[in-house]
C-alpha atoms as a PDB file:
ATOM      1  CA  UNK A   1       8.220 -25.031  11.502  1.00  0.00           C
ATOM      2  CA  UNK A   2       8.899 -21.333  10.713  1.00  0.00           C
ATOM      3  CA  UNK A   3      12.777 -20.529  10.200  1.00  0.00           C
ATOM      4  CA  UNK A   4      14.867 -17.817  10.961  1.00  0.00           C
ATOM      5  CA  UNK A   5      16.521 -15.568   8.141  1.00  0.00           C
ATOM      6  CA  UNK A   6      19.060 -12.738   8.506  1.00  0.00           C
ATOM      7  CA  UNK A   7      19.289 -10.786   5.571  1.00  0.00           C
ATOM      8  CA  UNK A   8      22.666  -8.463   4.684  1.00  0.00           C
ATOM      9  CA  UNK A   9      23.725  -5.593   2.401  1.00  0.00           C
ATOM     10  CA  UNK A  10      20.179  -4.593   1.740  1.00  0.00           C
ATOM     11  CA  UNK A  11      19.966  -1.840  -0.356  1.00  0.00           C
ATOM     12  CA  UNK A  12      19.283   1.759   1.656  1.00  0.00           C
ATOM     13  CA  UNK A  13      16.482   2.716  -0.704  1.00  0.00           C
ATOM     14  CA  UNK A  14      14.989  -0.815  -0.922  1.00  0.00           C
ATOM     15  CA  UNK A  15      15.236  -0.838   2.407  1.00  0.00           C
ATOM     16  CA  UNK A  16      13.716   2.772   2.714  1.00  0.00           C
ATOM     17  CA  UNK A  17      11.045   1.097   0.579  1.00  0.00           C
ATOM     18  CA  UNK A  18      10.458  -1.673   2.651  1.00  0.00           C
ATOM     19  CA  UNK A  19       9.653   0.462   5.803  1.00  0.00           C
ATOM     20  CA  UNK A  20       7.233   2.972   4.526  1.00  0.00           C
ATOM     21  CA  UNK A  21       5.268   0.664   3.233  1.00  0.00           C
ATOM     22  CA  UNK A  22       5.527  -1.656   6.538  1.00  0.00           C
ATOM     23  CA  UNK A  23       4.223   1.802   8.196  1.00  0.00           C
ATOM     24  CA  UNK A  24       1.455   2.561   5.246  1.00  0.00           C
ATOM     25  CA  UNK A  25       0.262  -1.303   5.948  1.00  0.00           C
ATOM     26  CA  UNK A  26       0.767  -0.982   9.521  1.00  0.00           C
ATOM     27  CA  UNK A  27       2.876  -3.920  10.001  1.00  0.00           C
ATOM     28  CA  UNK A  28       5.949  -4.801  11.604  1.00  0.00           C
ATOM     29  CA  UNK A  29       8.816  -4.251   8.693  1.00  0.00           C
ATOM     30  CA  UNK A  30       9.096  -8.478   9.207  1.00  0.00           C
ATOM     31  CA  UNK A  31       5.719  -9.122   8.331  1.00  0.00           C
ATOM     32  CA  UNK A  32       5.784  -7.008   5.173  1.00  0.00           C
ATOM     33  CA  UNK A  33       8.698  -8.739   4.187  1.00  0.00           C
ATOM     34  CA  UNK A  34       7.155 -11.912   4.729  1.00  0.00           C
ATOM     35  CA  UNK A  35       3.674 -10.374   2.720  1.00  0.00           C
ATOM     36  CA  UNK A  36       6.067  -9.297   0.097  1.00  0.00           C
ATOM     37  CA  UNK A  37       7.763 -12.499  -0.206  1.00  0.00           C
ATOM     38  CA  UNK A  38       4.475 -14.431  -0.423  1.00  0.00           C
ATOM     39  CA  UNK A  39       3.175 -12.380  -2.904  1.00  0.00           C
ATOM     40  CA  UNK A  40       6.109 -13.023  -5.209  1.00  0.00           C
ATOM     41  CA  UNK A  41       6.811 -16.904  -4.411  1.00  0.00           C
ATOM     42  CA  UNK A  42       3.522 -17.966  -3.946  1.00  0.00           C
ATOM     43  CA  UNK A  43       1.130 -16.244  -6.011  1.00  0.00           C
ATOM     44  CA  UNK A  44      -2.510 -17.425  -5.687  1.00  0.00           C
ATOM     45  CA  UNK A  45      -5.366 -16.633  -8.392  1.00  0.00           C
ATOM     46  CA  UNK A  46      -8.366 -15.956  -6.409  1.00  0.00           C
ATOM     47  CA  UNK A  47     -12.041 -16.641  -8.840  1.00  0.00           C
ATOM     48  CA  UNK A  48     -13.726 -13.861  -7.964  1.00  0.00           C
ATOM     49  CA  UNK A  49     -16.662 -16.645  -6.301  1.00  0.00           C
ATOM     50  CA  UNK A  50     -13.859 -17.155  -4.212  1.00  0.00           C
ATOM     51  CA  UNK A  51     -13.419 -13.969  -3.332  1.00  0.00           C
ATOM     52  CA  UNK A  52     -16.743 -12.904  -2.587  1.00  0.00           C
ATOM     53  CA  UNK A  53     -16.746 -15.973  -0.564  1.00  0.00           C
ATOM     54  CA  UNK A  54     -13.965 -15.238   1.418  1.00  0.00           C
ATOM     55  CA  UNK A  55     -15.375 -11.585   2.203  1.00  0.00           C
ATOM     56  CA  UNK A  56     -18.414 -13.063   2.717  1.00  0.00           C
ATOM     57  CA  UNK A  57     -17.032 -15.261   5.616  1.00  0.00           C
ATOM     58  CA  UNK A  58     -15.174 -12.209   7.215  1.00  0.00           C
ATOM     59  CA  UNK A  59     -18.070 -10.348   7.389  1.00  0.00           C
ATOM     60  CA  UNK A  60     -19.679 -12.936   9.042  1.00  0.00           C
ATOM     61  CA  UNK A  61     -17.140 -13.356  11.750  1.00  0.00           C
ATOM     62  CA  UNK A  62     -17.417  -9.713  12.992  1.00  0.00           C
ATOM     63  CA  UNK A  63     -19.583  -9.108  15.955  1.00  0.00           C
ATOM     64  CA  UNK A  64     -23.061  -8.385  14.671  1.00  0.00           C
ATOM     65  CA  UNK A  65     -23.438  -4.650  14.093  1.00  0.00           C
ATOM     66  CA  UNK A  66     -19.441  -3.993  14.560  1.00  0.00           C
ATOM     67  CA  UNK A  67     -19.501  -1.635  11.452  1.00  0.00           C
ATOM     68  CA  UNK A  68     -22.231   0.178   9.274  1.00  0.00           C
ATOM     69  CA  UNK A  69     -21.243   2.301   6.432  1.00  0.00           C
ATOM     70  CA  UNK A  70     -21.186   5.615   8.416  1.00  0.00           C
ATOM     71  CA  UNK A  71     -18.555   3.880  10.487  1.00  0.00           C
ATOM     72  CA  UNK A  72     -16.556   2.722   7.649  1.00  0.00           C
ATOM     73  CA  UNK A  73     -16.979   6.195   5.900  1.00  0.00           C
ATOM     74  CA  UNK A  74     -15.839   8.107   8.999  1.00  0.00           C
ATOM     75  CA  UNK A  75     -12.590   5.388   9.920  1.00  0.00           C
ATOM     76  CA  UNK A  76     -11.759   5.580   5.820  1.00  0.00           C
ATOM     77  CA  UNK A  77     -12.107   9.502   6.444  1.00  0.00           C
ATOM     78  CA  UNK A  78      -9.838   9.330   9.022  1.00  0.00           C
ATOM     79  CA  UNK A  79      -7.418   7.173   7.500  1.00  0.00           C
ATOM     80  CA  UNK A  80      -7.664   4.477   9.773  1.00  0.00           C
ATOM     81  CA  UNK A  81      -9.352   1.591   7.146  1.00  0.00           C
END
């Protein structure tokens, strides 16, 4: 069951930190602490089999023809992938 933690006397520029790149990853500033967190505590080497797997599957679960490389090219262009 998730918990609740309340952090204090975080550091202004850590905490500066924290939001931009909550905004850069567009994610609520919790969930980049949480991403940041996991990251740290719970690192996870990925084969890159695995990997390619794992992209493999995403791709799969879009909705044929949701993206083709123009559209990818364009959104990247646009800053929005």
């Amino acid at each position: 069951m998730p918990t609740t933690l309340t952090l204090k006397n975080i550091p202004d520029e850590l905490y500066g930190r924290l939001k931009a790149a909550a905004e850069a990853h567009r994610r609520s500033l919790n969930s980049e602490v949480l991403v940041c967190l996991e990251a740290v505590l719970l690192p996870q080497r990925m084969s890159v089999e695995d990997r390619l797997a794992r992209a493999r599957q995403l791709r799969q679960a879009l909705p044929t023809g949701a993206f083709n490389a123009d559209d990818i090219t364009r959104l990247r262009d646009e800053g929005r992938a």
